[in-house]
N, C-alpha and C. Protein backbone atom coordinates (compact mmCIF):
# COMPACT_ATOMS: atom_id res chain seq x y z
N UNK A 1 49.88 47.75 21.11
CA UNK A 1 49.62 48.89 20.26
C UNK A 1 50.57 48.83 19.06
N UNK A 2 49.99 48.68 17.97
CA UNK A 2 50.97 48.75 16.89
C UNK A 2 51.27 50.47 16.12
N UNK A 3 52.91 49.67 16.21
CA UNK A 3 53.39 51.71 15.52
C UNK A 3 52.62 52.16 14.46
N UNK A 4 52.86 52.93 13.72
CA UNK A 4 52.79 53.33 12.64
C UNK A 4 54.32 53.11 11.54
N UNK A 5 53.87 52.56 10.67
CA UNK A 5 55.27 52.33 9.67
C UNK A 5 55.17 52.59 7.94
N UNK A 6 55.42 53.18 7.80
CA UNK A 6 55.41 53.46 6.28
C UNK A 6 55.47 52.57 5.24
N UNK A 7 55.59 52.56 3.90
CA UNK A 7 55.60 51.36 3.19
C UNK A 7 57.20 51.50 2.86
N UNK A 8 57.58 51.62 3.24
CA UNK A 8 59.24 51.54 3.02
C UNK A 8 59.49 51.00 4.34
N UNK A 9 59.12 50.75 5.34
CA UNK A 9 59.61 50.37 6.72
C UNK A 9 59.43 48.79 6.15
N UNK A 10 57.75 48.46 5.56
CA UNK A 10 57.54 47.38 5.45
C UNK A 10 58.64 46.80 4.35
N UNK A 11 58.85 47.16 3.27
CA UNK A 11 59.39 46.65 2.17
C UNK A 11 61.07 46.34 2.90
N UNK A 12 61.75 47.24 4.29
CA UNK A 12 62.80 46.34 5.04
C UNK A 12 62.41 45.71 5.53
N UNK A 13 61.38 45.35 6.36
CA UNK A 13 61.25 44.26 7.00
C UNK A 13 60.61 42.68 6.95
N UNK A 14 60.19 42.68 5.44
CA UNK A 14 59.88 41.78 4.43
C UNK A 14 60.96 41.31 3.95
N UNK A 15 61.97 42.08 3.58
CA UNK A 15 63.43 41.65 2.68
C UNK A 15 64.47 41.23 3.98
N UNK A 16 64.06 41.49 5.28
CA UNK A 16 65.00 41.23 6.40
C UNK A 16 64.66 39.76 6.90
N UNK A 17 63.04 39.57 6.94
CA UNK A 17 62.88 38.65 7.61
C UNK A 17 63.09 37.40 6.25
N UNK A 18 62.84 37.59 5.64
CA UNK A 18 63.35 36.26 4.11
C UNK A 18 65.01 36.10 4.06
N UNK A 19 65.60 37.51 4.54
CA UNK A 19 67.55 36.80 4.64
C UNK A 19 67.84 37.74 5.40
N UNK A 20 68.18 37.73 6.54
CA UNK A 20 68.45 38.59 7.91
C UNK A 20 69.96 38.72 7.96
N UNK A 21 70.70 38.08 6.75
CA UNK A 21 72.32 38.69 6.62
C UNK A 21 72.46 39.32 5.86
N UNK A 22 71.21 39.98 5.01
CA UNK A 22 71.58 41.14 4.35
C UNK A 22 72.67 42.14 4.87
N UNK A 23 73.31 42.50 3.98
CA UNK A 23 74.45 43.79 4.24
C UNK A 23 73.42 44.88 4.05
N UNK A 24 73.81 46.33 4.51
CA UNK A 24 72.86 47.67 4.14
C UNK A 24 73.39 47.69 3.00
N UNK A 25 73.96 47.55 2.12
CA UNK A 25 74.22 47.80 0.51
C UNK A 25 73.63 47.06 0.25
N UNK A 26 73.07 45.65 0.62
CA UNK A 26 72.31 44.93 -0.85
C UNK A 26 70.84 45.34 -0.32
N UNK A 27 70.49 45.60 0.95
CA UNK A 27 69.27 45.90 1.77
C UNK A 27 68.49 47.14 0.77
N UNK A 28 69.57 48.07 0.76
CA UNK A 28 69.21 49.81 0.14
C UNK A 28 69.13 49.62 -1.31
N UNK A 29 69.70 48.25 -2.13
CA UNK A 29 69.44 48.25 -3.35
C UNK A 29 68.07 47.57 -3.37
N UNK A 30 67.99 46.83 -2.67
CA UNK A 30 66.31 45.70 -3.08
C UNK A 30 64.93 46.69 -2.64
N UNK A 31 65.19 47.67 -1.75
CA UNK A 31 64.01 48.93 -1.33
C UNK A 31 64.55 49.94 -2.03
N UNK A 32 65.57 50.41 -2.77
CA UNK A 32 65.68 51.71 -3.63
C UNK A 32 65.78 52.66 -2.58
N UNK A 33 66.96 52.47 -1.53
CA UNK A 33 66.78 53.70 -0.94
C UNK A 33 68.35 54.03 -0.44
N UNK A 34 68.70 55.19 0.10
CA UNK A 34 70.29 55.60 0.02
C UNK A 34 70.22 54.15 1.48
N UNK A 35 72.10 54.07 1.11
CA UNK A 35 72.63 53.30 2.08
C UNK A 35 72.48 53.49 3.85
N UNK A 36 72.55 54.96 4.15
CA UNK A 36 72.58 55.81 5.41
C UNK A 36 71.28 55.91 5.55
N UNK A 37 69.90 56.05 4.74
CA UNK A 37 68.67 56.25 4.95
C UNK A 37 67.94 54.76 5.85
N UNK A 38 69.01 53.77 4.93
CA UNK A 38 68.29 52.69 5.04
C UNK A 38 68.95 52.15 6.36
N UNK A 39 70.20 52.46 6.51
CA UNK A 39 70.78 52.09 8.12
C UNK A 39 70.01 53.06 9.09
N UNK A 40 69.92 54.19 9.17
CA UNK A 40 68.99 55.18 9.87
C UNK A 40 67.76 54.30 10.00
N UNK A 41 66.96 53.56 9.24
CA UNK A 41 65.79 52.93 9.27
C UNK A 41 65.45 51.90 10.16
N UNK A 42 66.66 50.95 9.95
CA UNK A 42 66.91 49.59 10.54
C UNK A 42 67.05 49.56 12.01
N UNK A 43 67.84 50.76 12.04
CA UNK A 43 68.27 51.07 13.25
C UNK A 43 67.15 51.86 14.44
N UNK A 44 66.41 52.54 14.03
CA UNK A 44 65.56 52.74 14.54
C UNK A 44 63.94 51.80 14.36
N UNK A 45 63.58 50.89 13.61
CA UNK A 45 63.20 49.80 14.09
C UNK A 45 63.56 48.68 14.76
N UNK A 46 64.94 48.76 15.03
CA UNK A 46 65.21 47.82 16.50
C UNK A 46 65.27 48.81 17.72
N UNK A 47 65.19 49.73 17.26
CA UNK A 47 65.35 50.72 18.68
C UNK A 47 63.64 50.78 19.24
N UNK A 48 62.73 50.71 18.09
CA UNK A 48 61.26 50.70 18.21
C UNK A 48 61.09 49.12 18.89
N UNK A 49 61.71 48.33 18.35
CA UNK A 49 61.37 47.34 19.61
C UNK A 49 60.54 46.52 17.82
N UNK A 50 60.31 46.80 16.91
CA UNK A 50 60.12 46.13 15.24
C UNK A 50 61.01 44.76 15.20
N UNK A 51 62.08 45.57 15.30
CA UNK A 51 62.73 44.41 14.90
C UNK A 51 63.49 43.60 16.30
N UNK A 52 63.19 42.58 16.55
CA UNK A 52 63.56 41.87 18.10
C UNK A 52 64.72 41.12 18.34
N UNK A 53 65.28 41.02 16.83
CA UNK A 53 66.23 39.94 17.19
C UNK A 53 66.84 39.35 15.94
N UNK A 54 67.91 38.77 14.85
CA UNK A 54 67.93 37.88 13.99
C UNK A 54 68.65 36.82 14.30
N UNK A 55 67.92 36.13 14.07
CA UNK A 55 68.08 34.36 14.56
C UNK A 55 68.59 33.75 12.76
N UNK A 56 69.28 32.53 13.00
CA UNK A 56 69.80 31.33 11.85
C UNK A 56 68.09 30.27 11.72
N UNK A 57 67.52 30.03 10.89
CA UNK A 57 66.65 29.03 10.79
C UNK A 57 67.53 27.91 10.59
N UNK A 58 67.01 26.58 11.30
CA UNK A 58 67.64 25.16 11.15
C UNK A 58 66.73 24.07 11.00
N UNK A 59 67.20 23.29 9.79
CA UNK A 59 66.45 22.11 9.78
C UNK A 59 66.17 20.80 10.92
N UNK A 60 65.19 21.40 11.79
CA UNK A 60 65.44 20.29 12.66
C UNK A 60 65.07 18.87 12.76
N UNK A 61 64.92 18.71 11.55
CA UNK A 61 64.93 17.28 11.43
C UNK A 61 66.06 16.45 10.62
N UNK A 62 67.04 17.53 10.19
CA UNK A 62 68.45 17.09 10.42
C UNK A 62 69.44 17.19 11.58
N UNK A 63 68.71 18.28 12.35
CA UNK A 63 69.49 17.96 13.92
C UNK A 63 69.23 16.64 14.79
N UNK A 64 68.22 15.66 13.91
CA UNK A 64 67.71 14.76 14.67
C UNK A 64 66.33 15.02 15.38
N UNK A 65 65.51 16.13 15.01
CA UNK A 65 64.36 16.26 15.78
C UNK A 65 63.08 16.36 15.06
N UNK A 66 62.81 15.58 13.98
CA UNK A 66 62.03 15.55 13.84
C UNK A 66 60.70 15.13 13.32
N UNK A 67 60.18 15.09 15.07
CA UNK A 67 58.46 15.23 15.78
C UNK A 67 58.54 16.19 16.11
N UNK A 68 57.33 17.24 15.60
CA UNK A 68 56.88 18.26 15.64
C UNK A 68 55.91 17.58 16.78
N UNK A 69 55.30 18.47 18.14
CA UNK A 69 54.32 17.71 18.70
C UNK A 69 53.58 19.75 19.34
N UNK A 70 52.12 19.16 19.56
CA UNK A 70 51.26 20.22 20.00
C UNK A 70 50.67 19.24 21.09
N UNK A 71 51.19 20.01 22.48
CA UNK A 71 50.76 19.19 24.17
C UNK A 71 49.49 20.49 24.60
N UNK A 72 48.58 19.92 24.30
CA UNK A 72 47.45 20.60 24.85
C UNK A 72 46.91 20.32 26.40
N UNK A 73 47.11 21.22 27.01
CA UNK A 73 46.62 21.12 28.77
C UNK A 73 45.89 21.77 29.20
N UNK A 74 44.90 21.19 30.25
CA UNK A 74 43.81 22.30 30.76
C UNK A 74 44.28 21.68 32.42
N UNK A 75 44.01 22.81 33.13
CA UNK A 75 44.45 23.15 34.89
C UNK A 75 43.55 23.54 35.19
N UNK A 76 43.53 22.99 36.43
CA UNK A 76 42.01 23.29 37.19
C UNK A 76 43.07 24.56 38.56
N UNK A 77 43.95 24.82 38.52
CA UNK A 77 44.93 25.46 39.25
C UNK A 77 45.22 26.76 38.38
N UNK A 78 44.62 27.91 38.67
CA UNK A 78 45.07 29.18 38.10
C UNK A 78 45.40 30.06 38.72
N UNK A 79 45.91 29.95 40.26
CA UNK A 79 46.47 30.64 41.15
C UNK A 79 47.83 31.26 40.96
N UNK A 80 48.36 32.37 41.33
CA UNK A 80 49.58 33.06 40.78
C UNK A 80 50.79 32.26 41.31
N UNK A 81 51.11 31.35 42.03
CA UNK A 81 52.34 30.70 42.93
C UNK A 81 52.22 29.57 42.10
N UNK A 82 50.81 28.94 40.98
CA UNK A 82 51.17 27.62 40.20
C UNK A 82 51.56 28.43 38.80
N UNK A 83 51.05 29.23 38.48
CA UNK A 83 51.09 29.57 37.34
C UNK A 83 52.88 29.87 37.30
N UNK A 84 53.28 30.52 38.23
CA UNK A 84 54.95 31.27 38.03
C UNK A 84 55.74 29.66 38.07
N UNK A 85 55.45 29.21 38.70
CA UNK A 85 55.97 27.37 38.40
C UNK A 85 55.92 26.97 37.82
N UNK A 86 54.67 27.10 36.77
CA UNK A 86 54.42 26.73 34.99
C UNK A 86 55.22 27.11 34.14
N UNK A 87 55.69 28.54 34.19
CA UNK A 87 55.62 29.21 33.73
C UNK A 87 57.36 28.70 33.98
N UNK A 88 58.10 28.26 34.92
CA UNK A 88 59.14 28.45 35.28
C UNK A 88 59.63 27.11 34.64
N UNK A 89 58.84 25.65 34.51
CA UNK A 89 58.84 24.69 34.06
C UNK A 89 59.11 24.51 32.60
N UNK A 90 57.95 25.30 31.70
CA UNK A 90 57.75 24.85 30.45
C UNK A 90 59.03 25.92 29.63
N UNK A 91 59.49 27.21 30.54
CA UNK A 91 60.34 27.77 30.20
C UNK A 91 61.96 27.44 30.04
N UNK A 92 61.82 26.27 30.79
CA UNK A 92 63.04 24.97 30.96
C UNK A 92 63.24 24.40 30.51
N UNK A 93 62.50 23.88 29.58
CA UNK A 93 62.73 22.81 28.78
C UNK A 93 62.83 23.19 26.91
N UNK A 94 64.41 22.93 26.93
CA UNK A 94 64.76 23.69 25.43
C UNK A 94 63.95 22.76 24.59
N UNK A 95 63.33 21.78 24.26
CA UNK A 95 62.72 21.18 23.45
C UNK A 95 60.93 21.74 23.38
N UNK A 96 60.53 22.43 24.08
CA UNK A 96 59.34 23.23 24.27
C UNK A 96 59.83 24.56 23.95
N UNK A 97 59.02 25.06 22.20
CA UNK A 97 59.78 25.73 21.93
C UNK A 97 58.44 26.80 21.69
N UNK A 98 57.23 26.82 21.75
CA UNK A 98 56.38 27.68 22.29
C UNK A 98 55.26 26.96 23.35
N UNK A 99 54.74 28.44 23.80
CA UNK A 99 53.92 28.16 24.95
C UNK A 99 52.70 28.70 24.91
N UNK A 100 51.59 28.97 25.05
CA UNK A 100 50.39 29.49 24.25
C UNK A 100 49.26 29.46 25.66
N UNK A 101 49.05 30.54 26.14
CA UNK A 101 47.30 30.76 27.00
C UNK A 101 46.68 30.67 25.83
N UNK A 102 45.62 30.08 26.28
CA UNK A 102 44.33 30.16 25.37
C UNK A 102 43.22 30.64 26.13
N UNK A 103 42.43 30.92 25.28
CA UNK A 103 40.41 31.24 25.57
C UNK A 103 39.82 29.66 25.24
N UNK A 104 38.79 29.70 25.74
CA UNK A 104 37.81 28.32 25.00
C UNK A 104 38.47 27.16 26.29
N UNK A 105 38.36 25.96 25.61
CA UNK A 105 38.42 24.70 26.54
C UNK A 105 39.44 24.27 27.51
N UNK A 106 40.72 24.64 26.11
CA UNK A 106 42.11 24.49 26.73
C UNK A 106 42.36 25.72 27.38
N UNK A 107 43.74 25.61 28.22
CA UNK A 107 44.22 26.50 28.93
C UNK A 107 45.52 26.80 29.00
N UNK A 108 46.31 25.73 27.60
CA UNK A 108 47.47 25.96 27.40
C UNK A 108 47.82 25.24 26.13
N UNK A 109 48.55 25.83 25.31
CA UNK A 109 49.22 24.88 23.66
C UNK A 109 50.47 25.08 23.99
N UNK A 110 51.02 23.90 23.90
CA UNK A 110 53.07 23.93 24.10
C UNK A 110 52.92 23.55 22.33
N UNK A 111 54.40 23.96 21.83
CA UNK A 111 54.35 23.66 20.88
C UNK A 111 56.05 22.54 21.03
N UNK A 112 56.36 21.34 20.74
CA UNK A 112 57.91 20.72 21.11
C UNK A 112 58.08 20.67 20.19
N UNK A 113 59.75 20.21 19.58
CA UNK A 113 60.29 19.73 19.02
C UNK A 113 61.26 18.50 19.69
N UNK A 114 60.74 17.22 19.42
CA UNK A 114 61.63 16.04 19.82
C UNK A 114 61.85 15.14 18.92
N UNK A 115 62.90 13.98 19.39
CA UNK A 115 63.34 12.99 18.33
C UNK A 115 62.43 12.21 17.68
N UNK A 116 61.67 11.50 18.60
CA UNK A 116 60.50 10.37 18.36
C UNK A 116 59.44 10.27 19.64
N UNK A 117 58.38 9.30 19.52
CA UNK A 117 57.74 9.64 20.47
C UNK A 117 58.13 9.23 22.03
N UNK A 118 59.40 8.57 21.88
CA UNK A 118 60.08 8.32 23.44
C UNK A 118 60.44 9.46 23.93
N UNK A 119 61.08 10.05 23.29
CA UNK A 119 61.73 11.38 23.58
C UNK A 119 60.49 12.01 24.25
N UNK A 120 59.41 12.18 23.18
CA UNK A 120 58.19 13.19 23.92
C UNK A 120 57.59 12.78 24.90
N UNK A 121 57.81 11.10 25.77
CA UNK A 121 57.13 10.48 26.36
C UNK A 121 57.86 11.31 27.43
N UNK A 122 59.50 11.55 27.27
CA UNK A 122 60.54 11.34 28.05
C UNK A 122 60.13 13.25 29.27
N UNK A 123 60.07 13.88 27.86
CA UNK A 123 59.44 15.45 28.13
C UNK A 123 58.40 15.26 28.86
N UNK A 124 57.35 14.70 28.19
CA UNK A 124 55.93 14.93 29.53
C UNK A 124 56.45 14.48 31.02
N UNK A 125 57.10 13.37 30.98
CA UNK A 125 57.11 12.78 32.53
C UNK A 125 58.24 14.10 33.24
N UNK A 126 58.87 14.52 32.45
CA UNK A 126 59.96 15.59 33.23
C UNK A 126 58.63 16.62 33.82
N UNK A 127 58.01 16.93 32.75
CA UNK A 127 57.22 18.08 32.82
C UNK A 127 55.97 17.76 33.96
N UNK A 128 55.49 16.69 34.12
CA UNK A 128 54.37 16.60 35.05
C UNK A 128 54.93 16.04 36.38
N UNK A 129 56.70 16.48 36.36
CA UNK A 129 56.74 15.75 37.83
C UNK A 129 57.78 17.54 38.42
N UNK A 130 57.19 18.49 37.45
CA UNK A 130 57.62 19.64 37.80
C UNK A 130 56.46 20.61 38.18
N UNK A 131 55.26 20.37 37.71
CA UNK A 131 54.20 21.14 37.69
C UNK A 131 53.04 20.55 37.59
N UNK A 132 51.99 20.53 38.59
CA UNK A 132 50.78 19.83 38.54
C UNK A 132 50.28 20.53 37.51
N UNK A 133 49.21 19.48 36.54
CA UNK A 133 48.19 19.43 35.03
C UNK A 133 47.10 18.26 35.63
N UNK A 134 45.91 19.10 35.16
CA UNK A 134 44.76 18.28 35.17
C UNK A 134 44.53 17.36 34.31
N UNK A 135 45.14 17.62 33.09
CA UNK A 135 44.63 17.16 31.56
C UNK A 135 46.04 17.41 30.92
N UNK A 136 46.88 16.18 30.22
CA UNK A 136 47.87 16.43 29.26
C UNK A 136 46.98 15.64 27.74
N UNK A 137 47.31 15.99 26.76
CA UNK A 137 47.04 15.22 25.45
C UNK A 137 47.96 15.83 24.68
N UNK A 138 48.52 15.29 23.60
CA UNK A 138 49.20 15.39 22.90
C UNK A 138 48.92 15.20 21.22
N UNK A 139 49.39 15.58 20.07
CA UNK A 139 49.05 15.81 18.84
C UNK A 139 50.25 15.47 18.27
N UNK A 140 50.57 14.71 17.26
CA UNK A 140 52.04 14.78 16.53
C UNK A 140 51.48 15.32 15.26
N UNK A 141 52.67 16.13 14.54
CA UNK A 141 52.69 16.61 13.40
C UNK A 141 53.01 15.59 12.53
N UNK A 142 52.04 14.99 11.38
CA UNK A 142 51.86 14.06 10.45
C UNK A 142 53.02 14.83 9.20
N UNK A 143 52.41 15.94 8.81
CA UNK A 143 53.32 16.45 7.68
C UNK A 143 53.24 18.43 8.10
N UNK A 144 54.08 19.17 8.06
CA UNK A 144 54.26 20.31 8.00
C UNK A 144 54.08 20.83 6.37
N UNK A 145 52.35 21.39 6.69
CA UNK A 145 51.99 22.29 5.26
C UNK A 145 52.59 23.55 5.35
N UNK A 146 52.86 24.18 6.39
CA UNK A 146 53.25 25.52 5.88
C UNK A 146 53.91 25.59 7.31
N UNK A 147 54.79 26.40 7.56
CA UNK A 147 55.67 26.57 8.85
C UNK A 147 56.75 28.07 8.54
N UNK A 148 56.07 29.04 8.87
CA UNK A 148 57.39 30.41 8.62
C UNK A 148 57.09 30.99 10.11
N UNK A 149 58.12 31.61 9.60
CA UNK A 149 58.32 33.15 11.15
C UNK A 149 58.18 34.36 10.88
N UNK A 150 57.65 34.17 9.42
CA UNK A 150 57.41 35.69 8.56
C UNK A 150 56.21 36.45 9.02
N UNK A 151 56.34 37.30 9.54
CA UNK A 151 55.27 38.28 10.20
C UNK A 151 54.87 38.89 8.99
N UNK A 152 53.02 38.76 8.15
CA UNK A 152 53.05 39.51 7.34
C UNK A 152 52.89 40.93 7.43
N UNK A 153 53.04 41.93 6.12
CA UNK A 153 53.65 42.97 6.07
C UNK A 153 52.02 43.82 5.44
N UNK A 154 51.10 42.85 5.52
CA UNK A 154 49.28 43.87 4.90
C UNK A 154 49.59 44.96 5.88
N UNK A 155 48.96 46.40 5.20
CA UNK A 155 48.30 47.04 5.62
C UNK A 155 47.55 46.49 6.89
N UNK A 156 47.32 47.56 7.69
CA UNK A 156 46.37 47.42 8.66
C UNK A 156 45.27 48.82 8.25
N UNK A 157 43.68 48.00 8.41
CA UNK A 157 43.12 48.96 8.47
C UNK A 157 42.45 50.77 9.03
């Protein structure tokens, strides 16, 4: 269920998620609003559960990582005792850095980040000797066209 948020909620949380070390003084100058209004604001969109967290973005392909890879899997096993094992597996492995149910054919999108494709060879075999898969395939990222964490800020109808 999404809140209700004003256009001043949006215009912080557009200017938060582009530099999340904003100070409330440069925050209250870029939305035009008092310093205390705008901490009152912030503060109660993390209390709303809006704002979840601010994280550092890193180039990870100067940490050495980067293959971007998309591991697409379908399971013929959808019972609750495999799934919490899946679930306990793909949640283990810091180089699996999303995890995705789907509708349609597949039944799961991992999203990794690894060195090269040994590395990702190195991940699947960890991963399929933790949790039975009917179907692994894999996708490498050729070039990254667009890649943010920016939740946009449209109107909802």
């Amino acid at each position: 269920m999404a809140l209700d948020i004003d256009e001043i909620d949006r215009k912080l949380l557009t200017e938060l998620q582009r530099d999340g070390t904003l100070s409330v003084d440069q925050l209250s100058e870029r939305v035009a609003l008092s310093r205390n209004a705008c901490w009152r604001r912030v503060k109660r969109l993390e209390e709303d559960g809006i704002i979840t967290g601010r994280v550092a973005l890193v180039d990870a392909e100067k940490l050495g990582l980067g293959l971007s890879v998309f591991i697409l899997i379908r399971t013929s096993n959808h019972d609750p005792e495999w799934l919490q094992k899946f679930r306990a597996a793909v949640t283990g492995f810091s180089e699996i850095t999303g995890v995705y149910r789907m509708s349609g054919d597949l039944d799961y999108v991992l999203r990794a980040r690894v060195a090269d494709v040994k590395a990702y060879d190195r991940l699947y075999q960890r991963l399929i000797a933790k949790v039975t898969l009917s179907d692994v395939s894999a996708s490498f990222v050729m070039e990254e066209i667009k890649e943010t964490t920016v939740v946009p800020m449209a109107r909802s109808s």
